[in-house]
N, C-alpha and C. Protein backbone atom coordinates (compact mmCIF):
# COMPACT_ATOMS: atom_id res chain seq x y z
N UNK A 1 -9.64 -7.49 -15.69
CA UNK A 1 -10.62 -6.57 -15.14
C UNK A 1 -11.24 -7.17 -13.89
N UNK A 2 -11.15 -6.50 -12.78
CA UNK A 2 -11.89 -6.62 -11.52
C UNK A 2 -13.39 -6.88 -11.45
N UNK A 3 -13.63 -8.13 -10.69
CA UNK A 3 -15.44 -8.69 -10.84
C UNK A 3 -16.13 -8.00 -10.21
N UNK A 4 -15.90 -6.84 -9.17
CA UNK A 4 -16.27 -6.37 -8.59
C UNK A 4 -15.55 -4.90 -8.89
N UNK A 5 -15.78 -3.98 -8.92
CA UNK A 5 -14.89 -2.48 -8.94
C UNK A 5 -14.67 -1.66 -7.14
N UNK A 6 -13.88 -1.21 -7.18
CA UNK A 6 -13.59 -1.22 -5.83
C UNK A 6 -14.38 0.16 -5.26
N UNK A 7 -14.76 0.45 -4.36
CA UNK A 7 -15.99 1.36 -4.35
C UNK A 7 -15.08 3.20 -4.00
N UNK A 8 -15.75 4.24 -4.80
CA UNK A 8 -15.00 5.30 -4.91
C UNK A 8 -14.73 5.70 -3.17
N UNK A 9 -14.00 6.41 -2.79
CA UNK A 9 -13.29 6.35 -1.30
C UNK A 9 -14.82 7.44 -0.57
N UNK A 10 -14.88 8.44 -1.73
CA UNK A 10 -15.89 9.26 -0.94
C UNK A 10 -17.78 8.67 -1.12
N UNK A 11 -17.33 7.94 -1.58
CA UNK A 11 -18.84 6.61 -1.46
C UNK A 11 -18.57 5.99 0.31
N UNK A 12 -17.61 5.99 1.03
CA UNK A 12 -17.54 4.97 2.17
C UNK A 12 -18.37 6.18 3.02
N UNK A 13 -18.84 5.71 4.09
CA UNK A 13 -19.88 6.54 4.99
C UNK A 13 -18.94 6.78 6.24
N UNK A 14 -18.47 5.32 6.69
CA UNK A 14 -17.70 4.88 7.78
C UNK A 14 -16.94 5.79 8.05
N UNK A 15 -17.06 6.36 9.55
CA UNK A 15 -15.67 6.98 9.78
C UNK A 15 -14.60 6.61 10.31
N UNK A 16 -14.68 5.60 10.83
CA UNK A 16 -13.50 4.44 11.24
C UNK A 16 -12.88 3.43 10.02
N UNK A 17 -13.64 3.77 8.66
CA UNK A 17 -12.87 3.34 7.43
C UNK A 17 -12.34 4.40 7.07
N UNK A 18 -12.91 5.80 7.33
CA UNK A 18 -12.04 6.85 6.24
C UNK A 18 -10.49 6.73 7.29
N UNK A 19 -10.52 6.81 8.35
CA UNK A 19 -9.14 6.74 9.30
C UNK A 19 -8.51 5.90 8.67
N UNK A 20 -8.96 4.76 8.76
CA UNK A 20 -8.01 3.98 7.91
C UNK A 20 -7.22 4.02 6.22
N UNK A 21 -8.30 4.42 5.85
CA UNK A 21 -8.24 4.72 4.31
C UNK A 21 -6.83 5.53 4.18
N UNK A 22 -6.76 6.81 5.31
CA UNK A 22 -6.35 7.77 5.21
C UNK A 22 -4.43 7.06 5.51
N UNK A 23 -4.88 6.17 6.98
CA UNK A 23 -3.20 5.95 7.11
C UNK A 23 -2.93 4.67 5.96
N UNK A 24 -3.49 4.42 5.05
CA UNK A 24 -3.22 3.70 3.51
C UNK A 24 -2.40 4.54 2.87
N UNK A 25 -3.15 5.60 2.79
CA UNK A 25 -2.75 6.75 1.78
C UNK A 25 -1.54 7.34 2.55
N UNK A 26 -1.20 7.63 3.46
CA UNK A 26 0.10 8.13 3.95
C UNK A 26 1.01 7.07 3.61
N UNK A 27 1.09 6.04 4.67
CA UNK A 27 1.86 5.15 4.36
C UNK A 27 2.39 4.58 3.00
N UNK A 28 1.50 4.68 2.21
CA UNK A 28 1.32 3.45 0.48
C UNK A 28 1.58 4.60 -0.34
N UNK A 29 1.30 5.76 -0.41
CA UNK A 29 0.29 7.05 -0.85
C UNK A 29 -0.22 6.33 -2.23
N UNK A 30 -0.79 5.43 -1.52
CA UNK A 30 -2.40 5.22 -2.58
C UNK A 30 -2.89 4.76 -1.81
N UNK A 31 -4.46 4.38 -1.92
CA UNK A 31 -5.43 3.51 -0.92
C UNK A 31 -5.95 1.75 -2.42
N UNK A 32 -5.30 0.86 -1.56
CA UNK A 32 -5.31 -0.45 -2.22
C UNK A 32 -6.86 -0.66 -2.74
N UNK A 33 -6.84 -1.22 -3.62
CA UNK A 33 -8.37 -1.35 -4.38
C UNK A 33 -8.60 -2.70 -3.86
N UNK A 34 -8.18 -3.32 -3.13
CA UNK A 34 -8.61 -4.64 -2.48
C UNK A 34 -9.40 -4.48 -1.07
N UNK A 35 -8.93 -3.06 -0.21
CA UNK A 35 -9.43 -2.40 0.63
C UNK A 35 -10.81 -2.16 0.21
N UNK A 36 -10.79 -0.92 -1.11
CA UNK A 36 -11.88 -0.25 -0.94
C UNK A 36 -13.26 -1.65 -1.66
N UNK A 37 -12.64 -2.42 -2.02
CA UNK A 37 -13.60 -3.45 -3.05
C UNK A 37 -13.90 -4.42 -1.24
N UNK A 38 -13.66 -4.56 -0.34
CA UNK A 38 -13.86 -4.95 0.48
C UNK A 38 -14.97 -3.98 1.42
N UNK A 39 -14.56 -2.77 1.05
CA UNK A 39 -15.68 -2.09 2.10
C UNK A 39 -16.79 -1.74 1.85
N UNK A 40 -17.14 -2.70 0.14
CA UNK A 40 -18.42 -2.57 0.83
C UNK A 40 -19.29 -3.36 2.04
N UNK A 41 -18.45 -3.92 2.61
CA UNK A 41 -18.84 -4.77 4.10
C UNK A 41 -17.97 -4.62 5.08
N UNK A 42 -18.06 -2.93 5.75
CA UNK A 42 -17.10 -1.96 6.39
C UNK A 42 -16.68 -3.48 7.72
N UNK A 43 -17.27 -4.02 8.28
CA UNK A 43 -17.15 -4.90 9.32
C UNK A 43 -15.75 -5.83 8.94
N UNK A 44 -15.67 -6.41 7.40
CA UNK A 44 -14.60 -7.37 6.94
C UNK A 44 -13.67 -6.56 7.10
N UNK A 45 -13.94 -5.45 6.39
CA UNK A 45 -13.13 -4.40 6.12
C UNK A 45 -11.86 -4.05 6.96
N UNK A 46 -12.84 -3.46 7.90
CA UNK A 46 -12.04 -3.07 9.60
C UNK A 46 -11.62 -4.19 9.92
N UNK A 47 -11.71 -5.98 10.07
CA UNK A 47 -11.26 -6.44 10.83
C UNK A 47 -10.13 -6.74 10.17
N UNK A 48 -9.92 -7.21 8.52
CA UNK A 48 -9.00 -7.33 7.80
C UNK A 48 -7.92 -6.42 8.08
N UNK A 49 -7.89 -5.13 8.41
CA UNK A 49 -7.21 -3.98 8.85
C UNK A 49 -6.90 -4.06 9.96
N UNK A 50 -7.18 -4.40 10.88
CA UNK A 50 -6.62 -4.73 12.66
C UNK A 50 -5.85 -5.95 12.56
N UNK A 51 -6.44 -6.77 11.53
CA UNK A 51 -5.12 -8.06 11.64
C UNK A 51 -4.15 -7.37 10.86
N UNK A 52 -4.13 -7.02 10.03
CA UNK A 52 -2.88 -6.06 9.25
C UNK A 52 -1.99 -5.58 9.61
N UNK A 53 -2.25 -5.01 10.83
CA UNK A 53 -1.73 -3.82 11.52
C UNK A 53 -1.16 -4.40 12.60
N UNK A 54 -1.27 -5.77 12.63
CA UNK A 54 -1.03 -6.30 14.07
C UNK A 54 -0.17 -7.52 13.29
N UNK A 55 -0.15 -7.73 12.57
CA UNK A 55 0.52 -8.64 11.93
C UNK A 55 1.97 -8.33 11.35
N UNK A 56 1.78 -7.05 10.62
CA UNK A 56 2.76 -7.19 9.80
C UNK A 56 3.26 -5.69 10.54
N UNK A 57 2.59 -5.12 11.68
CA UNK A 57 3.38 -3.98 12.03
C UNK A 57 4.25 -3.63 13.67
N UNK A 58 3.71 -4.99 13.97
CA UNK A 58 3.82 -4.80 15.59
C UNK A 58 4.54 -6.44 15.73
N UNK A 59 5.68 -6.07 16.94
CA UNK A 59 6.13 -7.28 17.36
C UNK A 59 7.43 -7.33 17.14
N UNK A 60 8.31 -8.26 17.41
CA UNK A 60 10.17 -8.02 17.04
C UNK A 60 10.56 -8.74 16.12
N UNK A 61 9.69 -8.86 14.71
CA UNK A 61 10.36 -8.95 13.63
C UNK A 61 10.22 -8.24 12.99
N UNK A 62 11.73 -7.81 12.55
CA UNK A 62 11.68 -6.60 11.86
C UNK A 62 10.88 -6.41 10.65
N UNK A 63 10.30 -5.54 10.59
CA UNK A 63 9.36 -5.25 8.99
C UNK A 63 9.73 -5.61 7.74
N UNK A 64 11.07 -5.09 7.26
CA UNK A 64 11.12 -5.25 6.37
C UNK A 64 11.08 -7.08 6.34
N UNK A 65 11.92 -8.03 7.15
CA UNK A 65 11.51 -9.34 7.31
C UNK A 65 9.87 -9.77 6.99
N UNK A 66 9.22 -9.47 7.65
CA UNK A 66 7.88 -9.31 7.21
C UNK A 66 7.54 -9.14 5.97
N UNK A 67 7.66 -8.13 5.37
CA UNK A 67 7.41 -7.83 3.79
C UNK A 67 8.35 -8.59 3.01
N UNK A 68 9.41 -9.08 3.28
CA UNK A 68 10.02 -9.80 2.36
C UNK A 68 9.54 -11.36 2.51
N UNK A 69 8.77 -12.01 3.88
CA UNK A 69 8.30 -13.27 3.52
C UNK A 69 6.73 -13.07 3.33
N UNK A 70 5.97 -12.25 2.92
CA UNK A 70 5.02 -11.88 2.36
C UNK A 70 5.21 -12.11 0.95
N UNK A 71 5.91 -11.32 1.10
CA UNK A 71 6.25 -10.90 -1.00
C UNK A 71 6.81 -12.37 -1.00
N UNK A 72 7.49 -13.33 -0.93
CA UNK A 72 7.72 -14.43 -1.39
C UNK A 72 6.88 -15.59 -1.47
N UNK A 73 6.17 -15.48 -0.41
CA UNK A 73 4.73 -16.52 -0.33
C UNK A 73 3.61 -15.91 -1.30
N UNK A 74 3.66 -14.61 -1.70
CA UNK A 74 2.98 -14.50 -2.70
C UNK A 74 3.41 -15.02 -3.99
N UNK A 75 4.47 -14.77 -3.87
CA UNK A 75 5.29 -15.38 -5.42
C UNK A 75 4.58 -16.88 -5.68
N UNK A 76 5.44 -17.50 -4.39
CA UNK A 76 5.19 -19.01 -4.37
C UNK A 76 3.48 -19.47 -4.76
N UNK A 77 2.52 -19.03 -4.03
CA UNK A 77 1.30 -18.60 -4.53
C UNK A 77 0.80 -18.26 -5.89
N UNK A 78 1.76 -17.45 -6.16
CA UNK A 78 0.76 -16.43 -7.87
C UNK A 78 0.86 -15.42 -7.92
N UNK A 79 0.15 -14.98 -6.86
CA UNK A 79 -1.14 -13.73 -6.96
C UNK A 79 -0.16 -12.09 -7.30
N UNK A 80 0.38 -11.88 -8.40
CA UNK A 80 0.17 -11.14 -8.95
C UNK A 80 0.33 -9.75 -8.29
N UNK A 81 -0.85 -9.29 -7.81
CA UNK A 81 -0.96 -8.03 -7.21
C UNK A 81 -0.42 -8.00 -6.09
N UNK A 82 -0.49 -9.08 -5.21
CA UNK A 82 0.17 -9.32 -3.94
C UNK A 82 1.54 -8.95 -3.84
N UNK A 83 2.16 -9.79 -5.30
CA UNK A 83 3.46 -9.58 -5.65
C UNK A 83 4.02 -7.92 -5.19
N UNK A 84 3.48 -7.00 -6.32
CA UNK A 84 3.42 -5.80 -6.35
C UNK A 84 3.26 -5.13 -5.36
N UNK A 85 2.12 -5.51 -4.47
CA UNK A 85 2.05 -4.74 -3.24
C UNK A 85 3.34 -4.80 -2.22
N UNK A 86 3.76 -5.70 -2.21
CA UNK A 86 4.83 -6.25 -1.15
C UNK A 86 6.22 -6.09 -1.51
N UNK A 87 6.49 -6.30 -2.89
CA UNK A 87 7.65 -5.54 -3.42
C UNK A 87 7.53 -3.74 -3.22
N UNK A 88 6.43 -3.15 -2.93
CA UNK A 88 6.15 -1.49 -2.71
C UNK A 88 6.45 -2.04 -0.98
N UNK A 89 6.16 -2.13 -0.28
CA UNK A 89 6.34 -1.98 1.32
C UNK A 89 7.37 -3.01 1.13
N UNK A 90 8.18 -3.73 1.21
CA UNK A 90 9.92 -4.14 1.10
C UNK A 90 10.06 -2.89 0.98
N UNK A 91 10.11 -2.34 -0.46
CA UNK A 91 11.09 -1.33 -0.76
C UNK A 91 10.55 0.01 0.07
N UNK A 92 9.63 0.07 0.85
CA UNK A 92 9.20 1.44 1.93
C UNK A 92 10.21 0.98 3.23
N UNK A 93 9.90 -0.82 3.64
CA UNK A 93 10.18 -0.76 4.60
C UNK A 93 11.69 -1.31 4.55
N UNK A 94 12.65 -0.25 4.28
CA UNK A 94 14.35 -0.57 3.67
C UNK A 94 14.82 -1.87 3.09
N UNK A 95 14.23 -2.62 2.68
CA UNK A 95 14.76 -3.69 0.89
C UNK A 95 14.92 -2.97 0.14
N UNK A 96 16.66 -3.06 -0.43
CA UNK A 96 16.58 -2.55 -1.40
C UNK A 96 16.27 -2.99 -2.63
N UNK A 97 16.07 -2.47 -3.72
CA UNK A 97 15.65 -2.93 -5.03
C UNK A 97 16.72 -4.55 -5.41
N UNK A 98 17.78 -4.06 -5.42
CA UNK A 98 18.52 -5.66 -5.54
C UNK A 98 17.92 -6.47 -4.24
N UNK A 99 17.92 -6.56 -3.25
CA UNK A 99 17.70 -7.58 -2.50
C UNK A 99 16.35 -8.31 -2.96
N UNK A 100 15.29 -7.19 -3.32
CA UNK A 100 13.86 -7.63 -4.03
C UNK A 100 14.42 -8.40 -5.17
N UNK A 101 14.90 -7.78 -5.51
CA UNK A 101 14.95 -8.50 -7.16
C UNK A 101 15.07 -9.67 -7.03
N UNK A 102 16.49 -9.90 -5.61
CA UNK A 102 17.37 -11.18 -5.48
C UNK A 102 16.47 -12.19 -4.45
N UNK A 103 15.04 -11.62 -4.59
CA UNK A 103 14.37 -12.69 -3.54
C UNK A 103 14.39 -14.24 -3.87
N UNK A 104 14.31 -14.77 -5.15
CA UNK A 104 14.46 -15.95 -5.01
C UNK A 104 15.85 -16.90 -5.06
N UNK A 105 17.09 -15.68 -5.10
CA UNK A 105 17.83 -16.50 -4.86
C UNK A 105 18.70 -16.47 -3.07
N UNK A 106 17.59 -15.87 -2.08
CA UNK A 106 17.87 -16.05 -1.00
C UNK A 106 18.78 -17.44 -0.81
N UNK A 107 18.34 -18.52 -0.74
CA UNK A 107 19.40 -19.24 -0.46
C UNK A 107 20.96 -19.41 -0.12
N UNK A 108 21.06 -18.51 -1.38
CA UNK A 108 22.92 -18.49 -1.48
C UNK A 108 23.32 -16.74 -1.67
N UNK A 109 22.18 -16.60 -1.60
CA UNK A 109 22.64 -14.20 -1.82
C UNK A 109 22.98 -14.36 -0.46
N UNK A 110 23.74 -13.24 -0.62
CA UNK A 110 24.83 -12.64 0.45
C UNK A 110 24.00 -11.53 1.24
N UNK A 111 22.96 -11.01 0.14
CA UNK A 111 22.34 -10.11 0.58
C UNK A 111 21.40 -10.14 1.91
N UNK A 112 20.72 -11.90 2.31
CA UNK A 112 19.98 -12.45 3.15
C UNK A 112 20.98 -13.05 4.47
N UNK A 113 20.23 -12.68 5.51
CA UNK A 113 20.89 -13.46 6.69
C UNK A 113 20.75 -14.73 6.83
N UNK A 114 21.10 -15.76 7.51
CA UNK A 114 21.00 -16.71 8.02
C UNK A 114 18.77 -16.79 9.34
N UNK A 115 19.01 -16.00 9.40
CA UNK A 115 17.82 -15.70 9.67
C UNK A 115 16.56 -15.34 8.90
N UNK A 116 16.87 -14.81 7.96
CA UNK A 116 16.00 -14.33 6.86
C UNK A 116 15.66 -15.30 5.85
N UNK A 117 16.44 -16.16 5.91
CA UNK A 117 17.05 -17.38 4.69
C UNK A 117 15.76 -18.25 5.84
N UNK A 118 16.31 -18.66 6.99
CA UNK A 118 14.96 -19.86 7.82
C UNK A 118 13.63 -19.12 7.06
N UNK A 119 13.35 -17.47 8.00
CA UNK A 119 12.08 -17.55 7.47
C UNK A 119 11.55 -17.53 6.06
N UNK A 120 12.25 -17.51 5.07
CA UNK A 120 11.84 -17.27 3.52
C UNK A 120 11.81 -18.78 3.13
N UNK A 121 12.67 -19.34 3.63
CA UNK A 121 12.60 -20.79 3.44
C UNK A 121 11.01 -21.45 3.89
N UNK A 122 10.25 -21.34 4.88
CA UNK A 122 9.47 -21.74 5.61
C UNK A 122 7.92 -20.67 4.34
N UNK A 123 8.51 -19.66 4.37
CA UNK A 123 7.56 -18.72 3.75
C UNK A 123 7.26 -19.55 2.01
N UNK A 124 8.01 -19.98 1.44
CA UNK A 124 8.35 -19.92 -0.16
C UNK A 124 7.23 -21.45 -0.09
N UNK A 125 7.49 -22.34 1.31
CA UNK A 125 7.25 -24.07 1.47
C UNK A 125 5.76 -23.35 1.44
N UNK A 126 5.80 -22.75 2.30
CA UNK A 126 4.19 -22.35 3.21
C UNK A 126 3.01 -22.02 2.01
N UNK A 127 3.92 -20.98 0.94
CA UNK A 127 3.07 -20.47 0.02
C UNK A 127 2.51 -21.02 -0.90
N UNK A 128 2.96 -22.07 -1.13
CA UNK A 128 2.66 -23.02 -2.40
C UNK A 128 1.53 -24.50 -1.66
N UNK A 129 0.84 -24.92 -2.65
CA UNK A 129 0.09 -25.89 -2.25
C UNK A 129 0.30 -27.23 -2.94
N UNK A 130 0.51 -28.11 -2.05
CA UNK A 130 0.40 -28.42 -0.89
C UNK A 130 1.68 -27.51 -0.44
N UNK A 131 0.96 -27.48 0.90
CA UNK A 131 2.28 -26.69 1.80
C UNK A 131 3.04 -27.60 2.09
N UNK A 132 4.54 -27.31 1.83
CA UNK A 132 5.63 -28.11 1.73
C UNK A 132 6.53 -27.83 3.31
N UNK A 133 6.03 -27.09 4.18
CA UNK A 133 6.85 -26.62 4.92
C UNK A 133 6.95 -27.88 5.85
N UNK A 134 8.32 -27.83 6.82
CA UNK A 134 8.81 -29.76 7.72
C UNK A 134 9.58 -29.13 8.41
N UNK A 135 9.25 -30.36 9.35
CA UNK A 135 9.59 -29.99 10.53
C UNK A 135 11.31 -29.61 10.32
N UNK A 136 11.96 -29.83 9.93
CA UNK A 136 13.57 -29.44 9.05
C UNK A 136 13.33 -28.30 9.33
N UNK A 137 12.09 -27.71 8.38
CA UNK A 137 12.50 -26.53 8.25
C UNK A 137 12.18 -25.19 9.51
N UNK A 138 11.02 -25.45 10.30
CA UNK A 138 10.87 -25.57 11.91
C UNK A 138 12.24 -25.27 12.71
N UNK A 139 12.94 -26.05 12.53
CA UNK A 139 14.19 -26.58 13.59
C UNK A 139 15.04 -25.47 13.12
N UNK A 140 15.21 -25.06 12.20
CA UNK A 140 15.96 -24.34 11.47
C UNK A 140 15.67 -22.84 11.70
N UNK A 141 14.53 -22.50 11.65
CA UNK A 141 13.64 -21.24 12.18
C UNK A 141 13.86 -21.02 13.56
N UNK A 142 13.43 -22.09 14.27
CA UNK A 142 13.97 -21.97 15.57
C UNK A 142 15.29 -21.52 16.11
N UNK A 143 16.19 -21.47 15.40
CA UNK A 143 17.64 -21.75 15.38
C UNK A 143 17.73 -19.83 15.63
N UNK A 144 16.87 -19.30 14.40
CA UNK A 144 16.74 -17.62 14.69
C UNK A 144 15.78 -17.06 15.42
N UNK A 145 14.42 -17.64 15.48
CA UNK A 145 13.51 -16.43 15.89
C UNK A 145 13.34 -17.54 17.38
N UNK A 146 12.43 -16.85 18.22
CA UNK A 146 12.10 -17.20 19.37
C UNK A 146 10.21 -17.30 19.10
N UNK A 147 9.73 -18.24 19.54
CA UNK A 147 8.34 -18.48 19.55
C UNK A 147 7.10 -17.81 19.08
N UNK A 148 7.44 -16.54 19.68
CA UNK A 148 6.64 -15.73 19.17
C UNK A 148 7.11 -14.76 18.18
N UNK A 149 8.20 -14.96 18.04
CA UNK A 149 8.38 -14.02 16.48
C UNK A 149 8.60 -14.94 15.28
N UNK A 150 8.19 -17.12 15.68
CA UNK A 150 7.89 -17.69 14.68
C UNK A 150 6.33 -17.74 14.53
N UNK A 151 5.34 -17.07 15.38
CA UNK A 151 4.33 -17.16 15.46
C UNK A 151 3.44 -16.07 14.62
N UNK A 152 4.80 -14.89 14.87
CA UNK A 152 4.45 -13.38 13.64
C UNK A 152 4.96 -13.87 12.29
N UNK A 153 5.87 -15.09 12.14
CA UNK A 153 6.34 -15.04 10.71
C UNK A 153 4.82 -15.83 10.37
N UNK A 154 4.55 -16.68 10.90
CA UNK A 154 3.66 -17.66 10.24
C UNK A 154 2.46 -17.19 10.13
N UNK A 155 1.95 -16.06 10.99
CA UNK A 155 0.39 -15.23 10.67
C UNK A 155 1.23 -14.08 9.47
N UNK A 156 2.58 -13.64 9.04
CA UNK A 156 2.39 -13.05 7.82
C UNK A 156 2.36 -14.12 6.94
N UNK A 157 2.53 -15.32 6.31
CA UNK A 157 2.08 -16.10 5.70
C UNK A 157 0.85 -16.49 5.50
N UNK A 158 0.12 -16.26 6.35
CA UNK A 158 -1.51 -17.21 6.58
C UNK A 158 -1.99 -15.85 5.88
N UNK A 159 -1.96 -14.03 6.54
CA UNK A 159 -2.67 -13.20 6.09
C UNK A 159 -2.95 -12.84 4.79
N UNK A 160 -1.24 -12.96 4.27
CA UNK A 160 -1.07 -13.58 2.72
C UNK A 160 -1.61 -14.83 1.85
N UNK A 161 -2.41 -15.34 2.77
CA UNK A 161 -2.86 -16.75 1.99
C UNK A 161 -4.26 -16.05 1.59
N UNK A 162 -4.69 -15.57 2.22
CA UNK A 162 -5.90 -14.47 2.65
C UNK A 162 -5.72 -14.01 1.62
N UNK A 163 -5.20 -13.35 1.66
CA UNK A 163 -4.92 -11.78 0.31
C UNK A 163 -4.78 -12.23 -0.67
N UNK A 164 -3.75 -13.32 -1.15
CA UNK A 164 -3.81 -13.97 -2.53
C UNK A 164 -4.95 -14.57 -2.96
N UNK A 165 -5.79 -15.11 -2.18
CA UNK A 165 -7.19 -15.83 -2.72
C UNK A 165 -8.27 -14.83 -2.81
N UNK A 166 -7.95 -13.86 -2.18
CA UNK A 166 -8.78 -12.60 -2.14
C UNK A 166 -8.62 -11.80 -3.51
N UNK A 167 -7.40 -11.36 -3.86
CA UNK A 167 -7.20 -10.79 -5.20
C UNK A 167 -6.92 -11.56 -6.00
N UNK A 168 -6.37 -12.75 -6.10
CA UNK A 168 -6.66 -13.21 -7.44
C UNK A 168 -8.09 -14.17 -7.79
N UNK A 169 -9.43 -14.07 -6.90
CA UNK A 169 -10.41 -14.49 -6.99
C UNK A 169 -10.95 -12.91 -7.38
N UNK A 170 -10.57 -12.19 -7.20
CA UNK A 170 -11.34 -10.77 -7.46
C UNK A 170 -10.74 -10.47 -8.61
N UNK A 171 -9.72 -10.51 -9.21
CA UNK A 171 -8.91 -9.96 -10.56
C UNK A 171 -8.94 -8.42 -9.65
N UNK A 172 -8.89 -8.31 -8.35
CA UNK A 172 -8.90 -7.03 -8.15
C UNK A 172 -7.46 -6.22 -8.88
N UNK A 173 -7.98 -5.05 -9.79
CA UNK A 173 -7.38 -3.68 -10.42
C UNK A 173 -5.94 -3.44 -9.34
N UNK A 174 -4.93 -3.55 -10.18
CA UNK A 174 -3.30 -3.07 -9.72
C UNK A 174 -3.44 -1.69 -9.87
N UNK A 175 -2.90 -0.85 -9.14
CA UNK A 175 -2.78 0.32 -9.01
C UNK A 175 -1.50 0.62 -9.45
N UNK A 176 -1.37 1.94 -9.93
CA UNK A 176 0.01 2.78 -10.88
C UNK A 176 0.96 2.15 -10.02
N UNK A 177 1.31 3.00 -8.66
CA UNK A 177 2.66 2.67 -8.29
C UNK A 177 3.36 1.16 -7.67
N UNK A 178 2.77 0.84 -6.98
CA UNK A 178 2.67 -0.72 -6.63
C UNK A 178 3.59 -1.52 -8.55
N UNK A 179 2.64 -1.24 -9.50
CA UNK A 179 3.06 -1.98 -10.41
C UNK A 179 4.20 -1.56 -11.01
N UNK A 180 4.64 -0.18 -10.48
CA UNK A 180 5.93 0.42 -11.31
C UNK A 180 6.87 -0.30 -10.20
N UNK A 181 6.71 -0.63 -8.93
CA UNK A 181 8.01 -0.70 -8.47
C UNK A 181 7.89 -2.48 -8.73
N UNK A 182 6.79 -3.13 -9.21
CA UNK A 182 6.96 -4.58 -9.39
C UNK A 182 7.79 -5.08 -10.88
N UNK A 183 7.38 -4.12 -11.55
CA UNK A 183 8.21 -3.96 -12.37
C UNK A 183 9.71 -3.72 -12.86
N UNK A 184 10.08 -3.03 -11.67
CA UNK A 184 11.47 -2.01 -11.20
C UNK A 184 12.32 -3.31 -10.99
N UNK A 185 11.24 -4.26 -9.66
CA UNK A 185 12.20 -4.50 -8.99
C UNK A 185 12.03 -6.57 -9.36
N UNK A 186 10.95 -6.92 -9.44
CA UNK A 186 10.82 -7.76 -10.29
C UNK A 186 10.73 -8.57 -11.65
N UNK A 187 11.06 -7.53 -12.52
CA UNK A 187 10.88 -8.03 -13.65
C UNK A 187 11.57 -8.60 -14.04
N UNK A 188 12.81 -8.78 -13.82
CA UNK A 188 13.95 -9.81 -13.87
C UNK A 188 13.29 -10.87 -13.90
N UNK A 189 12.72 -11.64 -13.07
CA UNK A 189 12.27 -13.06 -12.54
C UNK A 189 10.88 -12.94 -13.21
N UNK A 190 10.37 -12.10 -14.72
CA UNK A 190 9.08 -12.27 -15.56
C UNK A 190 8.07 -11.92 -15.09
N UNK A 191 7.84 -10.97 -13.60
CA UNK A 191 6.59 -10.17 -13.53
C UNK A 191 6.32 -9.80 -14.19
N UNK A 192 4.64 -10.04 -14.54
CA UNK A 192 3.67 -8.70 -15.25
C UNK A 192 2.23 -9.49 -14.44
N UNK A 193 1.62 -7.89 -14.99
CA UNK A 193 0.51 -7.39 -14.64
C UNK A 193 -0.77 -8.38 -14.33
N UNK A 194 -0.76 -9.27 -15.56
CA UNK A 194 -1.46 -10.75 -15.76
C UNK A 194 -3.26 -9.89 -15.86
N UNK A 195 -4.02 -10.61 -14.67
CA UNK A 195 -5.26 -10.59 -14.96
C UNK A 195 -5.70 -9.18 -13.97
N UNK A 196 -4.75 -8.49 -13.61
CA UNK A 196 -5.01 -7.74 -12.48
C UNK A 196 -4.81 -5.67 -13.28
N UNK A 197 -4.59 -6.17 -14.61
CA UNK A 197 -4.39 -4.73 -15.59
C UNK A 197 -5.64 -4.51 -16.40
């Protein structure tokens, strides 16, 4: 159960949160309870949302790349809901359900590029504490992305460091669909719900 409950959508005043709220709900079609449990301090709120949007939506790595070294640094991490969320946008932003499933055996799946494999590699080191990530694995990254699209892999890692300490310090509430497709597509590798049902 959530230490905080996430505040009802037509409780927010903000009209530069309901905009947002709204492209949640298109995009996700739900609005994340980590969002609304955040607004009650519309300022975090919004800025948490401009790095979001700039992080994981803009720039020349491809998205679904993005959501798939999200969703793995959450793994590596814990956090549960993170998991869930990121296995739902993989599978929005074209991962298919096997490739999710097959996230931790990137290494040797057929399903991952040589590119995808650097950044998940760097993502899986990054997520766990102590961060294990070396310069090896650097050199190797380099090998695919160019500077600034190792600069977008490594702020989706950090935003995710964010979010995991954020919801699993909140026990913030999993929402229906998020957990059906974590389920779908993770349960192979022993997802569940944990402290976040």
């Amino acid at each position: 159960m959530a230490h905080l409950p996430p505040l009802a959508r037509e409780d927010i005043a903000d009209p530069e949160l309901q905009e947002m709220l709204e492209r949640y709900l298109k995009i996700r079609k739900f609005i994340p309870n980590s969002v609304l449990t955040m607004s009650r301090r519309p300022k975090i709120a919004k800025a948490f949302a401009a790095l979001n949007q700039v992080i994981l939506y803009e720039g020349s790595v491809p998205e679904e790349t993005k959501m798939l070294v999200a969703l793995i640094s959450s793994q590596a991490s814990g956090c549960r809901y993170c998991q869930s969320h990121m296995a739902n946008l993989s599978s929005i932003y074209s991962a298919s359900d096997e490739k999710i499933a097959a996230l931790w055996d990137f290494p040797t799946s057929d399903l991952f590029s040589p590119a995808e494999r650097a950044a998940l590699t760097v993502a899986v080191k990054a997520g766990q504490l102590p961060n294990e990530a070396s310069a090896d694995d650097f050199a190797e990254l380099k090998r695919h992305w160019d500077e600034g699209e190792i600069v977008e892999i490594v702020a989706a890692i950090g935003l995710f460091g964010y979010l995991n300490r954020w919801n699993d310090t909140m026990s913030t509430d999993l929402e229906t669909h998020p957990a059906e497709v974590a389920e779908r597509t993770l349960g192979t590798w022993g997802w569940h719900i944990g402290k976040h049902g």
